[in-house]
N, C-alpha and C. Protein backbone atom coordinates (compact mmCIF):
# COMPACT_ATOMS: atom_id res chain seq x y z
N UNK A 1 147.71 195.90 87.73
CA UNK A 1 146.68 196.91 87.49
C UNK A 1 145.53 196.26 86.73
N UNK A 2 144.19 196.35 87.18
CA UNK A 2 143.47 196.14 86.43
C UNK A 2 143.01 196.47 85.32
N UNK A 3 142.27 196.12 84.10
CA UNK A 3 141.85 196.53 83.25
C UNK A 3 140.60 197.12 83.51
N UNK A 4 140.73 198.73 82.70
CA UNK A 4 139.33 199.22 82.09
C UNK A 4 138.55 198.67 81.79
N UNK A 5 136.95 199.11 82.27
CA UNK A 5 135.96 198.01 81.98
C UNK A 5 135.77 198.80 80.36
N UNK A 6 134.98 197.61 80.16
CA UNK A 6 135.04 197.88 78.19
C UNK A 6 133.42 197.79 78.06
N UNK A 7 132.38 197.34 79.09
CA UNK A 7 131.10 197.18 78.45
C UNK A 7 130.07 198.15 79.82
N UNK A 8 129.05 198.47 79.50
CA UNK A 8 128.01 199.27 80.13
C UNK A 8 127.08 197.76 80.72
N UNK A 9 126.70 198.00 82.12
CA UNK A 9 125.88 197.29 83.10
C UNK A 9 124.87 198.48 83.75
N UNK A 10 123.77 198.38 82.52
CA UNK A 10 122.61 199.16 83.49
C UNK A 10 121.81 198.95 84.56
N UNK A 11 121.94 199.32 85.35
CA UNK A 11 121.12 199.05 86.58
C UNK A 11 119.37 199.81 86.56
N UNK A 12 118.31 198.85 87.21
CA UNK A 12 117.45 199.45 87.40
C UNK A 12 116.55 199.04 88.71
N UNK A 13 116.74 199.80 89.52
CA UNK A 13 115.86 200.02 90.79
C UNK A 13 114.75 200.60 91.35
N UNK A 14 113.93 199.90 92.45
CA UNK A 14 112.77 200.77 92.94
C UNK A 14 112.50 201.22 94.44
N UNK A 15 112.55 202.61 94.22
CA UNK A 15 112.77 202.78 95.89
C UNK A 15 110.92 203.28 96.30
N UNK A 16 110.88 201.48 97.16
CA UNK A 16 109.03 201.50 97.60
C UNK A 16 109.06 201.90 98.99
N UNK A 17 108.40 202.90 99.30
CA UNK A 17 107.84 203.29 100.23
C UNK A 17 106.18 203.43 100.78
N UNK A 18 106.34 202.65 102.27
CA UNK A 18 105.20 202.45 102.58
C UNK A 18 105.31 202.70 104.08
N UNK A 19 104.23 203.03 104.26
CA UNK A 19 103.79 203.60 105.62
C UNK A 19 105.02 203.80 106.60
N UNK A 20 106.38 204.95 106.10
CA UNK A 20 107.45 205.37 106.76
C UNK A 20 108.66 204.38 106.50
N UNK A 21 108.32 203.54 106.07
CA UNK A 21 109.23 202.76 106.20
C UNK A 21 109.54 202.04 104.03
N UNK A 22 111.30 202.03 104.00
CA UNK A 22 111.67 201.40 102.45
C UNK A 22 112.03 200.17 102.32
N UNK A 23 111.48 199.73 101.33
CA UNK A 23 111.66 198.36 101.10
C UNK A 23 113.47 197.72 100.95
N UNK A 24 114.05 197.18 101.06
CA UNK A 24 115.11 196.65 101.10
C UNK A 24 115.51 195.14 100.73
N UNK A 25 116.23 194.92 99.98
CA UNK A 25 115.91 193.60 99.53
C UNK A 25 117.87 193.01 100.40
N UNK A 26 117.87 192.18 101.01
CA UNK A 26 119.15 191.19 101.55
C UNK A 26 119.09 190.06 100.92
N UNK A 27 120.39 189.91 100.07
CA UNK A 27 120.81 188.71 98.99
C UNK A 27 121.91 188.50 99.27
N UNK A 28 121.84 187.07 99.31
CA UNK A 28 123.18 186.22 98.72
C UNK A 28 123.41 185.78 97.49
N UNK A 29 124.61 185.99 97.09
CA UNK A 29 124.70 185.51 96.01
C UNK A 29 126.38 185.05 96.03
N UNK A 30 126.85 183.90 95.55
CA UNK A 30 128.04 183.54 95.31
C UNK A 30 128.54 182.84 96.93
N UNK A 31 127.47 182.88 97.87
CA UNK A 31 128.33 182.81 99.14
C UNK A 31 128.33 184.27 99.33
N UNK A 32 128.10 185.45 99.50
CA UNK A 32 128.29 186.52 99.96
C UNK A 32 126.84 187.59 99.76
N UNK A 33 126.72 187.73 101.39
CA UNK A 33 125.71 188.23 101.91
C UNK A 33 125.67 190.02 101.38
N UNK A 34 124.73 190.86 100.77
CA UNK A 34 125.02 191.98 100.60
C UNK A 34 123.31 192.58 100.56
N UNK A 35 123.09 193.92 100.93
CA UNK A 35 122.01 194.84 101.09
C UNK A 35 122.15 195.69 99.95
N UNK A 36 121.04 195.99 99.26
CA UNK A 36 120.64 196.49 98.29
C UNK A 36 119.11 196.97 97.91
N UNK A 37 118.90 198.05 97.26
CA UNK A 37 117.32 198.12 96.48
C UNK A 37 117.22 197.16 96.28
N UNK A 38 115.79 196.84 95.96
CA UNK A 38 115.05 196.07 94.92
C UNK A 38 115.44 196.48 93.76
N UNK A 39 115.91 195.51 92.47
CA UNK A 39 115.33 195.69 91.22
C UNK A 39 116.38 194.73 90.65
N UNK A 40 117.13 195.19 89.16
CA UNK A 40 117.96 194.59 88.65
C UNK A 40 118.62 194.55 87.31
N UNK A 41 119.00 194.04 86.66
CA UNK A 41 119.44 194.90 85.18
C UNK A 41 118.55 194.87 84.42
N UNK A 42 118.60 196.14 83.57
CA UNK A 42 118.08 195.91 82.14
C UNK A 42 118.35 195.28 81.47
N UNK A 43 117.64 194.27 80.31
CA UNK A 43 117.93 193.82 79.38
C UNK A 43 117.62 194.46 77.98
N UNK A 44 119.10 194.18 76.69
CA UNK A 44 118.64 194.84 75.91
C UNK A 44 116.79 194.61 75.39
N UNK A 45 116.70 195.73 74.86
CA UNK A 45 115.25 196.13 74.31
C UNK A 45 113.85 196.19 75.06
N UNK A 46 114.19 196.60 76.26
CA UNK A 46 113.32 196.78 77.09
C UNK A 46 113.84 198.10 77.92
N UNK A 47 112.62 198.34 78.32
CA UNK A 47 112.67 200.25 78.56
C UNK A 47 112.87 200.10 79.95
N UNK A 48 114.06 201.21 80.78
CA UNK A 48 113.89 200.96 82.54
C UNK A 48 112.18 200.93 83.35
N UNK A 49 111.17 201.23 82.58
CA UNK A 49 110.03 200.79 83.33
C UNK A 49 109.14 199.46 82.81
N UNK A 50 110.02 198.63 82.24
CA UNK A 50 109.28 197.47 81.78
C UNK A 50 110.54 196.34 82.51
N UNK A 51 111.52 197.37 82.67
CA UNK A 51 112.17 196.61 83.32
C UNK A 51 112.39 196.19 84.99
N UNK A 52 111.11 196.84 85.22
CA UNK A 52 111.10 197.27 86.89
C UNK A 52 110.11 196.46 87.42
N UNK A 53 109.09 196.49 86.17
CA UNK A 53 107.83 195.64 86.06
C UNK A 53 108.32 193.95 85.76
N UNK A 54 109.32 193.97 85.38
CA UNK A 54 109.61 192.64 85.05
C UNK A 54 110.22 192.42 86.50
N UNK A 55 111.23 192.83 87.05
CA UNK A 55 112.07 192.45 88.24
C UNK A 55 111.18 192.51 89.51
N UNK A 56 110.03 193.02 89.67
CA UNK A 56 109.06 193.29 90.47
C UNK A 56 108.59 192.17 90.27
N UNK A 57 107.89 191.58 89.48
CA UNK A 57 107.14 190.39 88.85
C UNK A 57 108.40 189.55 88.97
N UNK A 58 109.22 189.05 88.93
CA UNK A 58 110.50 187.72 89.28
C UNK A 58 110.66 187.81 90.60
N UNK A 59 111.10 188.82 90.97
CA UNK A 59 111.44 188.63 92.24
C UNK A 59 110.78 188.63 93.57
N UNK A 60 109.58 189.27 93.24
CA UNK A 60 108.49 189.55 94.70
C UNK A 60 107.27 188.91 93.71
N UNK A 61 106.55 188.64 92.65
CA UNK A 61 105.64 188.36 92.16
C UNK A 61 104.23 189.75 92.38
N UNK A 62 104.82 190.62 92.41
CA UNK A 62 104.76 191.80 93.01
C UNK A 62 103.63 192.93 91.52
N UNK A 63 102.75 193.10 91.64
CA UNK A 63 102.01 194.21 90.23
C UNK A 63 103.12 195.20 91.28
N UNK A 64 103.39 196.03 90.19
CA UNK A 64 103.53 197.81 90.52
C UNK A 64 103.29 198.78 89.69
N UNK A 65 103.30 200.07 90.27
CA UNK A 65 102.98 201.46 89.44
C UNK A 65 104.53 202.36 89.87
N UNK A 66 105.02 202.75 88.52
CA UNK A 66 106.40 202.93 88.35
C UNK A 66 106.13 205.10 88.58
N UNK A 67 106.67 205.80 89.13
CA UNK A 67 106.53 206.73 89.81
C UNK A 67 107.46 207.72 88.47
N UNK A 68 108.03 208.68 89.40
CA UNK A 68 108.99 209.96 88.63
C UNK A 68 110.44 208.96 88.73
N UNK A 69 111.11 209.61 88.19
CA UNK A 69 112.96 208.80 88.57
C UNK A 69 113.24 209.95 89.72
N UNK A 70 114.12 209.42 89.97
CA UNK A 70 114.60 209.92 91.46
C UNK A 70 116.21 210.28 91.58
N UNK A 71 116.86 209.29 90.98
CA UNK A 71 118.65 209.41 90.84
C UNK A 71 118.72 208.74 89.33
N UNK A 72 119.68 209.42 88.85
CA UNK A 72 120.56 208.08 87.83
C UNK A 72 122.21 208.77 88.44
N UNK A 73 122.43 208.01 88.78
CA UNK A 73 123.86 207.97 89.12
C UNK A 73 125.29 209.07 88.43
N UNK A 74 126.01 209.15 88.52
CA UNK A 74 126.20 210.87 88.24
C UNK A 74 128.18 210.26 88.46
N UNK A 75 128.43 209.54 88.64
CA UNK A 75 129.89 209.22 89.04
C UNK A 75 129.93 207.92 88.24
N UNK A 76 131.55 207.55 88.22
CA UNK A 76 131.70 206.65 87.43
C UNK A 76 131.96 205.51 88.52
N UNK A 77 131.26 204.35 88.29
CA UNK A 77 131.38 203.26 89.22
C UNK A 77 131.53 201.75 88.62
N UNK A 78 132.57 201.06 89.15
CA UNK A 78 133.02 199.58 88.54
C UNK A 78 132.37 198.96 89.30
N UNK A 79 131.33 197.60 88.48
CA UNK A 79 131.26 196.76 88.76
C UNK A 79 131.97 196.13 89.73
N UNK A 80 130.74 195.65 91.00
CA UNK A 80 131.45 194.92 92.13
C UNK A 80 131.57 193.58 91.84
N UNK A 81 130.84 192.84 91.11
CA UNK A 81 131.14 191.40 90.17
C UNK A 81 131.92 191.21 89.42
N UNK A 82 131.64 192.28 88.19
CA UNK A 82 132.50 192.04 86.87
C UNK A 82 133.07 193.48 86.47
N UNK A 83 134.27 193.38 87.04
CA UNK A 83 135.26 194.45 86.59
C UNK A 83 135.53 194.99 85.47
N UNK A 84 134.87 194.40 84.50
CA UNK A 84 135.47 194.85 83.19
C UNK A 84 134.40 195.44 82.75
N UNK A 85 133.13 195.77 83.59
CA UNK A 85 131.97 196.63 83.16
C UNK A 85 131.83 197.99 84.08
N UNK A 86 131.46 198.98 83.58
CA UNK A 86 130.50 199.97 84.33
C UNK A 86 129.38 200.12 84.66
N UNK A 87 129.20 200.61 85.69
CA UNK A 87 127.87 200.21 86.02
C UNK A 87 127.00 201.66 85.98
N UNK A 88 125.54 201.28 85.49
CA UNK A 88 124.99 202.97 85.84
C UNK A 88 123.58 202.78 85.91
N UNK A 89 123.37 203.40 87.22
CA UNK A 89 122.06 202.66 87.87
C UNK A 89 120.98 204.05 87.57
N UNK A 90 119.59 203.56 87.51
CA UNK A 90 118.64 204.70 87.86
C UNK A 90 117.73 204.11 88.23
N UNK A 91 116.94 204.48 89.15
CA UNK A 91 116.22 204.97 90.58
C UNK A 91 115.19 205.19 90.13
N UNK A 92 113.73 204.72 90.79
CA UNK A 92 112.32 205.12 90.22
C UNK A 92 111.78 205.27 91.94
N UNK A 93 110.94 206.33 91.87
CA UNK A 93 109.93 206.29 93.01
C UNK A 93 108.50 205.17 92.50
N UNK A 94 108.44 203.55 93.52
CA UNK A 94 107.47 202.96 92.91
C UNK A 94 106.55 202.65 94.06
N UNK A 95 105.79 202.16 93.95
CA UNK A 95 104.06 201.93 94.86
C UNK A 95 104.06 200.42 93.91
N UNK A 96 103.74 199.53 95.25
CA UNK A 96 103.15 198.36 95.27
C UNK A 96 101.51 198.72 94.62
N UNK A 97 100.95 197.89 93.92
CA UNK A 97 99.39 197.70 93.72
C UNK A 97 98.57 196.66 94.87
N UNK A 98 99.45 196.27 95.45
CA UNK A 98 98.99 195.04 96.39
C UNK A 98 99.98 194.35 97.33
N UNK A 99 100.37 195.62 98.46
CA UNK A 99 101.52 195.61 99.57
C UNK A 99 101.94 194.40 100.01
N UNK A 100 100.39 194.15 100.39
CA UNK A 100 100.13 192.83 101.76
C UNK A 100 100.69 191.55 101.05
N UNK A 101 100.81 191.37 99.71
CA UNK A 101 101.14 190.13 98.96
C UNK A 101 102.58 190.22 98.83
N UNK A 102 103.39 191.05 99.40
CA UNK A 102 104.89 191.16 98.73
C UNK A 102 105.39 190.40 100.42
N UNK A 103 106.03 189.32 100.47
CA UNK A 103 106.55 188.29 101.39
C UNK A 103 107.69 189.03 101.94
N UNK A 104 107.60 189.42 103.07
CA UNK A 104 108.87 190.28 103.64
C UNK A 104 109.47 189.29 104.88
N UNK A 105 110.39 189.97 105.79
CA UNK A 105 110.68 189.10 107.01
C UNK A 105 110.96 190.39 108.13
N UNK A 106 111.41 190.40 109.23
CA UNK A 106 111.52 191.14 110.26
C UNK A 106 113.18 190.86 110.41
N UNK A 107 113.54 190.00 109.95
CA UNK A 107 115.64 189.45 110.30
C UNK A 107 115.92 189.91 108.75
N UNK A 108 116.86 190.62 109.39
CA UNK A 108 117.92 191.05 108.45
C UNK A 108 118.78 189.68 107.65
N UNK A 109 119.09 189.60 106.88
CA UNK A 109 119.66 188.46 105.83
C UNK A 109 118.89 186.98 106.28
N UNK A 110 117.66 187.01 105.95
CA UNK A 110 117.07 185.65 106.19
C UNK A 110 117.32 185.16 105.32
N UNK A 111 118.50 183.70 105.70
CA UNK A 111 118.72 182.93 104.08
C UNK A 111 118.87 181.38 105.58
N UNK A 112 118.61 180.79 104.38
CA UNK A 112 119.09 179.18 104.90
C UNK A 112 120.73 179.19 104.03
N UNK A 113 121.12 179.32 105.14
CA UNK A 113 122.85 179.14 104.96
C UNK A 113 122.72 177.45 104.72
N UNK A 114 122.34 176.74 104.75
CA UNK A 114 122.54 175.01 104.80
C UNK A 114 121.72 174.85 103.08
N UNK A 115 121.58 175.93 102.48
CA UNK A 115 121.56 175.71 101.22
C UNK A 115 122.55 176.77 100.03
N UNK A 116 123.06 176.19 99.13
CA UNK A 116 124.65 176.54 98.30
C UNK A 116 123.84 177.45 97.42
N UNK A 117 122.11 177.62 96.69
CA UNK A 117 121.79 178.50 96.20
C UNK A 117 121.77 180.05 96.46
N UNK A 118 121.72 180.93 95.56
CA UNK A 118 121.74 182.03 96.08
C UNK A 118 120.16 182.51 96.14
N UNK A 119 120.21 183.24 96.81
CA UNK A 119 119.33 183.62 97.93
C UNK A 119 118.30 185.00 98.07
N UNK A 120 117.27 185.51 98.17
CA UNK A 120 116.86 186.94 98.44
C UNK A 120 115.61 186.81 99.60
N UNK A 121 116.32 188.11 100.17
CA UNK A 121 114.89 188.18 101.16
C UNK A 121 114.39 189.31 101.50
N UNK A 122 113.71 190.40 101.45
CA UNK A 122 112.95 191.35 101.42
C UNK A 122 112.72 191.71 103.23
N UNK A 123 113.31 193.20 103.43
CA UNK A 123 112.50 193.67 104.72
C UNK A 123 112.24 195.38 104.78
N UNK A 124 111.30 195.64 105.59
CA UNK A 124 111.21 196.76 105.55
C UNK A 124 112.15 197.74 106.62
N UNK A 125 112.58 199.06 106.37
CA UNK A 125 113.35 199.69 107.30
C UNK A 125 112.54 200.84 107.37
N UNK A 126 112.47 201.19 108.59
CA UNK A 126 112.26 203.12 108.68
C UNK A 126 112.78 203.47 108.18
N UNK A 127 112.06 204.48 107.35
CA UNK A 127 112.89 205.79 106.87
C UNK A 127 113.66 206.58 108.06
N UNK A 128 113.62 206.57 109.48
CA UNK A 128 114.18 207.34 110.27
C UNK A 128 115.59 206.39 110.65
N UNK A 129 115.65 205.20 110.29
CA UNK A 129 116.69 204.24 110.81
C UNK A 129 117.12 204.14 109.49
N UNK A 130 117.12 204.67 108.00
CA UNK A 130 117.71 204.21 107.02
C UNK A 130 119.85 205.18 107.20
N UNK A 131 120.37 204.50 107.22
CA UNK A 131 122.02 204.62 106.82
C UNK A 131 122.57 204.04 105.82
N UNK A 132 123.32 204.62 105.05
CA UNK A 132 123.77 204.60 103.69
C UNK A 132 124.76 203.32 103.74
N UNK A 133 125.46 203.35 104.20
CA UNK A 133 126.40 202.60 105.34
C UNK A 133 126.12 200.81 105.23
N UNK A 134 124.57 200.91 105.60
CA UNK A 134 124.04 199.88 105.18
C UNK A 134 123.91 198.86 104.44
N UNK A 135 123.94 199.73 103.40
CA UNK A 135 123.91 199.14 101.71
C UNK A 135 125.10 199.05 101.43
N UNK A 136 125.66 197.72 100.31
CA UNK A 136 126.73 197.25 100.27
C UNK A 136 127.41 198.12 98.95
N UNK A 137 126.41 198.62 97.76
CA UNK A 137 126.95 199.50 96.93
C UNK A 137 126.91 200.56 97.05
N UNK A 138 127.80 201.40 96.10
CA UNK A 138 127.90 203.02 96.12
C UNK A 138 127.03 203.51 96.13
N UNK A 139 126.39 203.20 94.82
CA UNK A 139 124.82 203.83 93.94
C UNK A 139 123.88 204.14 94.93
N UNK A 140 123.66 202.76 95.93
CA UNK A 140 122.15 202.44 96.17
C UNK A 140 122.85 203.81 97.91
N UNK A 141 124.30 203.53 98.12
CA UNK A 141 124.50 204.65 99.08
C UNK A 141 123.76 206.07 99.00
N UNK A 142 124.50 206.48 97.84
CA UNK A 142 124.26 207.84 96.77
C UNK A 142 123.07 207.66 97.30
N UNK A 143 121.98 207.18 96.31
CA UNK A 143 120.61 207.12 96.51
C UNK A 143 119.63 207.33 97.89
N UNK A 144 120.22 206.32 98.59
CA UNK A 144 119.82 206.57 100.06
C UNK A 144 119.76 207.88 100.91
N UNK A 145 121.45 208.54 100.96
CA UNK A 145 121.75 209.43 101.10
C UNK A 145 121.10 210.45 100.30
N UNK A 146 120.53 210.84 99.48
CA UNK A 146 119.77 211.58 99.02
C UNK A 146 117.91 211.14 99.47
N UNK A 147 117.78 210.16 99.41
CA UNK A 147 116.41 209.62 99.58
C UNK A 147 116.46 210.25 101.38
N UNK A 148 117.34 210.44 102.51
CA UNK A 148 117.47 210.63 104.01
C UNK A 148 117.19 212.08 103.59
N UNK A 149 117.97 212.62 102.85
CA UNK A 149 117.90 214.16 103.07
C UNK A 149 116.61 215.22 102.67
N UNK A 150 115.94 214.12 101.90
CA UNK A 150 114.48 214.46 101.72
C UNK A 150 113.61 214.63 102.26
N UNK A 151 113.55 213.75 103.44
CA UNK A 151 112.57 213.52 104.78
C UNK A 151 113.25 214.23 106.20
C-alpha cells in the first residue's frame, strides 16, 4: 500500500483561447509523452497570477493578460510523479498580448525522440474537437470537460 501524500503541489494553468480553437501544450518528460494545459507550479511566494506570467514567459516567451479563474479543482488528486504529494490545480481564462509570436506546430507530440532531454511543444485544437480523454491528467480532464460544456 502506498503512502499518504504528506505535502501540497499547486498547480497553475492557462486555458488560451483563440480564434475557436485552445492552446495545448504536448511534453515529454522522463521518456514519457503526455497532453496537458499550459502552465506549471507555483512557487512559494508568488501569487497564481505572477505565476502564470512567469510560466508563460519560460515556456512560450509569451507577454499575457491573466483573465477571471475558471476551475480550482474540487476532488482530491495524487500526484502522477510524486506520490507522496497532492496536487491542486487552478485554471485562469488567459489572452496572449502577441499570438503570432507564441511557436506552435500542427503534429501532435512534436519532439525529437533522438534527443534524452525532456521536451515541450505547443498546438492548437478546436474547441469543437476538444475531448477530455485527451489530456493525460484528471484536473486538466475536469477542466476541459467543463471548458466543452460551455460552448
Amino acid at each position: 500500500m502506498s503512502e499518504m501524500p504528506t505535502e501540497f503541489n499547486v498547480r497553475i494553468y492557462g486555458l488560451f483561447i483563440h480564434e475557436g480553437s485552445l492552446l495545448v501544450s504536448d511534453e515529454l518528460l522522463q521518456g514519457k509523452p503526455f497532453t496537458k494545459l499550459p502552465g506549471g507550479g507555483l512557487e512559494f511566494g508568488e501569487s497564481p497570477i505572477e505565476c502564470l506570467h512567469r510560466e508563460a514567459d519560460e515556456e512560450m516567451g509569451a507577454k499575457i493578460t491573466v483573465g477571471a479563474p475558471f476551475y480550482t479543482t474540487d476532488e482530491y488528486i495524487q500526484s502522477y510523479f510524486r506520490p507522496w504529494q497532492q496536487v491542486i490545480c487552478m485554471y485562469f481564462n488567459c489572452q496572449f498580448q502577441d499570438v503570432e509570436r507564441i511557436k506552435v506546430s500542427e503534429q501532435k507530440m512534436d519532439f525529437d525522440y533522438s534527443l534524452t532531454k525532456n521536451q515541450e511543444s505547443f498546438r492548437w485544437v478546436k474547441l469543437k474537437d476538444l475531448k477530455a480523454e485527451t489530456f493525460t491528467f484528471l484536473s486538466d480532464q475536469t477542466a476541459i470537460n467543463k471548458l466543452v460544456a460551455t460552448f
